[in-house]
Protein backbone atom coordinates (compact mmCIF):
# COMPACT_ATOMS: atom_id res chain seq x y z
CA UNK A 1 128.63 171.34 43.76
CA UNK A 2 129.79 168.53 45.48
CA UNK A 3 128.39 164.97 44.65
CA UNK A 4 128.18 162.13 47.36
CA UNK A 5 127.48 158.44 47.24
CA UNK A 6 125.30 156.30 49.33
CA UNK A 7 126.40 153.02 48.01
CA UNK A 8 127.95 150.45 45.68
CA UNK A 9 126.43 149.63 42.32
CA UNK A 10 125.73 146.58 41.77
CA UNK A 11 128.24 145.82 39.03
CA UNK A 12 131.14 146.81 41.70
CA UNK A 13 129.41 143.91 44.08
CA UNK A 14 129.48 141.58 41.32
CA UNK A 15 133.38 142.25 40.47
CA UNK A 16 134.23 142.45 44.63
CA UNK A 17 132.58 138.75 44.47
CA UNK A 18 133.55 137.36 41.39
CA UNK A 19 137.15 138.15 43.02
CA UNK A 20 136.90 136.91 46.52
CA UNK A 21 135.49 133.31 44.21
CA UNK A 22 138.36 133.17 42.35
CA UNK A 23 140.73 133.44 45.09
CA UNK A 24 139.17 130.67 47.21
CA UNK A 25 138.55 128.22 43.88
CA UNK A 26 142.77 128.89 43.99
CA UNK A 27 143.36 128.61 47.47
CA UNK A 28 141.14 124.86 48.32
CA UNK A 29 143.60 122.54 46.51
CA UNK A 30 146.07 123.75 48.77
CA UNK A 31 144.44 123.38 51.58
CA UNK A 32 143.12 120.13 50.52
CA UNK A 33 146.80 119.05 50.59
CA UNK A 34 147.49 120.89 53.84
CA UNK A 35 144.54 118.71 56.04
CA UNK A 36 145.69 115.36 53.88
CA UNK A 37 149.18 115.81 55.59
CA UNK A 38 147.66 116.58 59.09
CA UNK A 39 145.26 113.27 58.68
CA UNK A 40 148.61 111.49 57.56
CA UNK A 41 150.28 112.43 60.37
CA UNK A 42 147.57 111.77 62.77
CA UNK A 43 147.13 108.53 61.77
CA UNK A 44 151.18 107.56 62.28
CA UNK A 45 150.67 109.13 65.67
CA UNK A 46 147.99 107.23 66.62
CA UNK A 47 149.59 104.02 65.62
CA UNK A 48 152.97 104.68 67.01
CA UNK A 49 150.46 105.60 70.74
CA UNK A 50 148.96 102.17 70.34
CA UNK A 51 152.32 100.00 69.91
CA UNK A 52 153.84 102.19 72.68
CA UNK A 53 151.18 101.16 74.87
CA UNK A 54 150.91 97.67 73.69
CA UNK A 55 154.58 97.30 74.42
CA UNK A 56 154.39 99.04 77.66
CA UNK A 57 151.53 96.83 78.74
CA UNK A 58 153.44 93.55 77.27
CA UNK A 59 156.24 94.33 80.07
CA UNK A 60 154.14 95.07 82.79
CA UNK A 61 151.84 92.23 82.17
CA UNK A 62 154.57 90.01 81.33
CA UNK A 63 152.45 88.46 78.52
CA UNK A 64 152.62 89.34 74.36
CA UNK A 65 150.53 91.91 72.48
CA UNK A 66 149.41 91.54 68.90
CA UNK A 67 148.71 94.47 66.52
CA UNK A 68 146.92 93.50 63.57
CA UNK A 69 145.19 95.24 60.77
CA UNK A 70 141.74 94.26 59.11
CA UNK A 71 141.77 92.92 55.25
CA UNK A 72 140.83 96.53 54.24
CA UNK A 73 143.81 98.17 55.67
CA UNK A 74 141.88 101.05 57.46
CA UNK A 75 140.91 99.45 60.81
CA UNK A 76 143.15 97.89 63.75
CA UNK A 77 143.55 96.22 67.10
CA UNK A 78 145.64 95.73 70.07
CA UNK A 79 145.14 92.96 72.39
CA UNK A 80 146.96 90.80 74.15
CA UNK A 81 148.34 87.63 72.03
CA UNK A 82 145.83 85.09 73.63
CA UNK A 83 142.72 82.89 71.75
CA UNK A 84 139.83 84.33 74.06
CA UNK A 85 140.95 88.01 72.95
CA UNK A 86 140.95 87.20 69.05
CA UNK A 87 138.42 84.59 68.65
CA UNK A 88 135.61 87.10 68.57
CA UNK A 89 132.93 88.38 70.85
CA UNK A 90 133.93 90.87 73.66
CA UNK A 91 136.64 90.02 75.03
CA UNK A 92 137.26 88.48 79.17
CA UNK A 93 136.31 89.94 81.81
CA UNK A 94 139.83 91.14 83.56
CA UNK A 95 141.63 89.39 86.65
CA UNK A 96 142.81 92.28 87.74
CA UNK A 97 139.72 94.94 87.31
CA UNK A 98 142.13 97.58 88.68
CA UNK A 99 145.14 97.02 86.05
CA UNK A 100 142.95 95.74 83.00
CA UNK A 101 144.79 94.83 79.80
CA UNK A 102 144.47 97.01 77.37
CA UNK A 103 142.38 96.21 74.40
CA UNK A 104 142.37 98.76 71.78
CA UNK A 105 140.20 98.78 68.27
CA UNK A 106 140.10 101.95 66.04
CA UNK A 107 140.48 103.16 63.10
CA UNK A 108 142.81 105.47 61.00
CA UNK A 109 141.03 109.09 59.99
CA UNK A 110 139.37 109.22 56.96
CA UNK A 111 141.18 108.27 53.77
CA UNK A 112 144.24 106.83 55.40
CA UNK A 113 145.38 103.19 55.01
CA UNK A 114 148.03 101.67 55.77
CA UNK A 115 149.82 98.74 54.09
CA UNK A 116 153.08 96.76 55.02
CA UNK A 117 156.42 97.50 52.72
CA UNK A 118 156.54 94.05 51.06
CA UNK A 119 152.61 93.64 51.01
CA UNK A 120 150.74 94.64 48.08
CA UNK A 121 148.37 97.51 48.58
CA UNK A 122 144.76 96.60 49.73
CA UNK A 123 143.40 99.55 48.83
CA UNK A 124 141.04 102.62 50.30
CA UNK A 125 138.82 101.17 53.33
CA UNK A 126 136.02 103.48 55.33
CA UNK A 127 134.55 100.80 57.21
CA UNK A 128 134.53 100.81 60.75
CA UNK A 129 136.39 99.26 62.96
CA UNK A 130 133.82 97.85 65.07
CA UNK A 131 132.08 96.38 61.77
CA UNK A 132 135.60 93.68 61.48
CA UNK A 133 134.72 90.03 61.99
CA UNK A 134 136.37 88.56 64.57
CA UNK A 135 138.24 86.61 61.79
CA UNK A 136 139.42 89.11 59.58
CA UNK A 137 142.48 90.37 61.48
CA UNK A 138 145.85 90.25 60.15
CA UNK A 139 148.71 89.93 62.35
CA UNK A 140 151.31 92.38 61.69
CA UNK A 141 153.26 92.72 65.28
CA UNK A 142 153.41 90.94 68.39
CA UNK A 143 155.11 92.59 71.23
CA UNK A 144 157.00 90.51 73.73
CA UNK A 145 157.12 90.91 77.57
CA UNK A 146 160.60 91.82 77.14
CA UNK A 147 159.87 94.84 75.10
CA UNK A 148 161.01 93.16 71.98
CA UNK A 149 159.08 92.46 68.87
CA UNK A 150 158.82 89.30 66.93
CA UNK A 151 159.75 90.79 63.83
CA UNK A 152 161.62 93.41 62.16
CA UNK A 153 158.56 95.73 60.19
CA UNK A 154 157.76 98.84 58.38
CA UNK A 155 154.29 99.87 58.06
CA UNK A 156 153.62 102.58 55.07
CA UNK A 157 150.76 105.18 55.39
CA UNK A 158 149.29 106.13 52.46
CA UNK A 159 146.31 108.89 51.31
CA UNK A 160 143.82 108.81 49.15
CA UNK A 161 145.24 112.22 48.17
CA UNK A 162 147.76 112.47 45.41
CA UNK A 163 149.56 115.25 46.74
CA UNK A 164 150.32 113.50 49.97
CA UNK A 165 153.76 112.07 50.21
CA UNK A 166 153.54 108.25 52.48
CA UNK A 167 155.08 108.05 55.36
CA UNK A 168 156.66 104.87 56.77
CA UNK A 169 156.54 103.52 60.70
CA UNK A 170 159.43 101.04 61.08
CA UNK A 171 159.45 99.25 64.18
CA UNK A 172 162.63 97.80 65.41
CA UNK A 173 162.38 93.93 66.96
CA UNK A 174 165.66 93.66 68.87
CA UNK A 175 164.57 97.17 70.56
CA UNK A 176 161.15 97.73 70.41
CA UNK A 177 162.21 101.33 68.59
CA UNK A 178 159.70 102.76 66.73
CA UNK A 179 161.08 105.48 63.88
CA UNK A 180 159.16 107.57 61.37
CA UNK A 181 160.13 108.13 57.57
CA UNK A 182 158.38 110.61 55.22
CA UNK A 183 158.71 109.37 51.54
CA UNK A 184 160.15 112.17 49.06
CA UNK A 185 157.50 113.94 47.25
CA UNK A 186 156.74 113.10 43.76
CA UNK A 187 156.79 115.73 41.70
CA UNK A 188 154.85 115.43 37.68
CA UNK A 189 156.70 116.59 35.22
């Protein structure tokens, strides 16, 4: 006589689960880590868009663009380097309505900061960036109109995540070259 079965017990459910828990409780740091590198990375890219633009527009324009950061280190802006654009409140009305300046505020993706190489770190920041006082910017580059920079600087990304590695945007003066470094892993012993 032959014997069939309808179904699974419900012990073999509980084991089947049990399993497929187990393998994702393994599986989410490394994800984790996987996302914290593609924020990371998003963030450097969406930097290294806003001084391309500034720089473009700082040549076309023929005046300077300032990049600076708020005091929290999450938030920035791009505007050009003139009083009525940094003194708060919206910002002038253009001359040109057709070829605007371009005034950029944003912020980095969650968890991100950034913090120059010789500053201190300021530490995690979620606020946004349209909740910065007019006041609370810091200068960290001014592009010239002719596509130089003021000053040499290196700009290092960092993650709230331990596994992610910073990564560093140095920006050339003499050139205007922008170059991207990512800082060895550390690895606990």
């Amino acid at each position: 006589m032959r014997v069939t079965r309808r179904g699974y017990t419900l012990f073999e459910m509980a084991v089947v689960l049990a399993l497929i828990v187990l393998l994702a409780s393994l599986s989410i740091p490394s994800i984790e880590s996987m996302y914290s590198d593609s924020r990371m990375q998003a963030a450097v890219d969406q930097v290294r868009g806003a001084w391309a633009g500034m720089r473009s527009h700082a040549i076309s324009e023929g005046q300077p663009y300032r990049f600076s950061v708020s005091a929290g280190g999450g938030d920035f802006r791009a505007a050009p380097d003139r009083p009525e654009y940094w003194g708060g409140g919206d910002p002038p009305a253009p001359a040109d309505p057709n070829n605007p300046p371009l005034v950029l505020q944003d912020s980095l993706p969650h968890g991100i900061r950034f913090t120059t190489a010789d500053a201190g770190d300021p530490g995690p920041s979620d606020a946004s960036a349209a909740s910065t006082a007019g006041g609370s910017w810091s200068t960290v580059a001014v592009f010239l109109p002719d596509g130089t920079a003021q000053n040499d600087l290196e700009i290092v990304f960092r993650s709230r995540d331990a596994g992610a590695s910073p990564i560093s945007l140095r920006l050339r003066a003499l050139t205007g070259g922008v170059t991207t470094q990512r800082a060895p892993s550390v690895i606990a012993h």
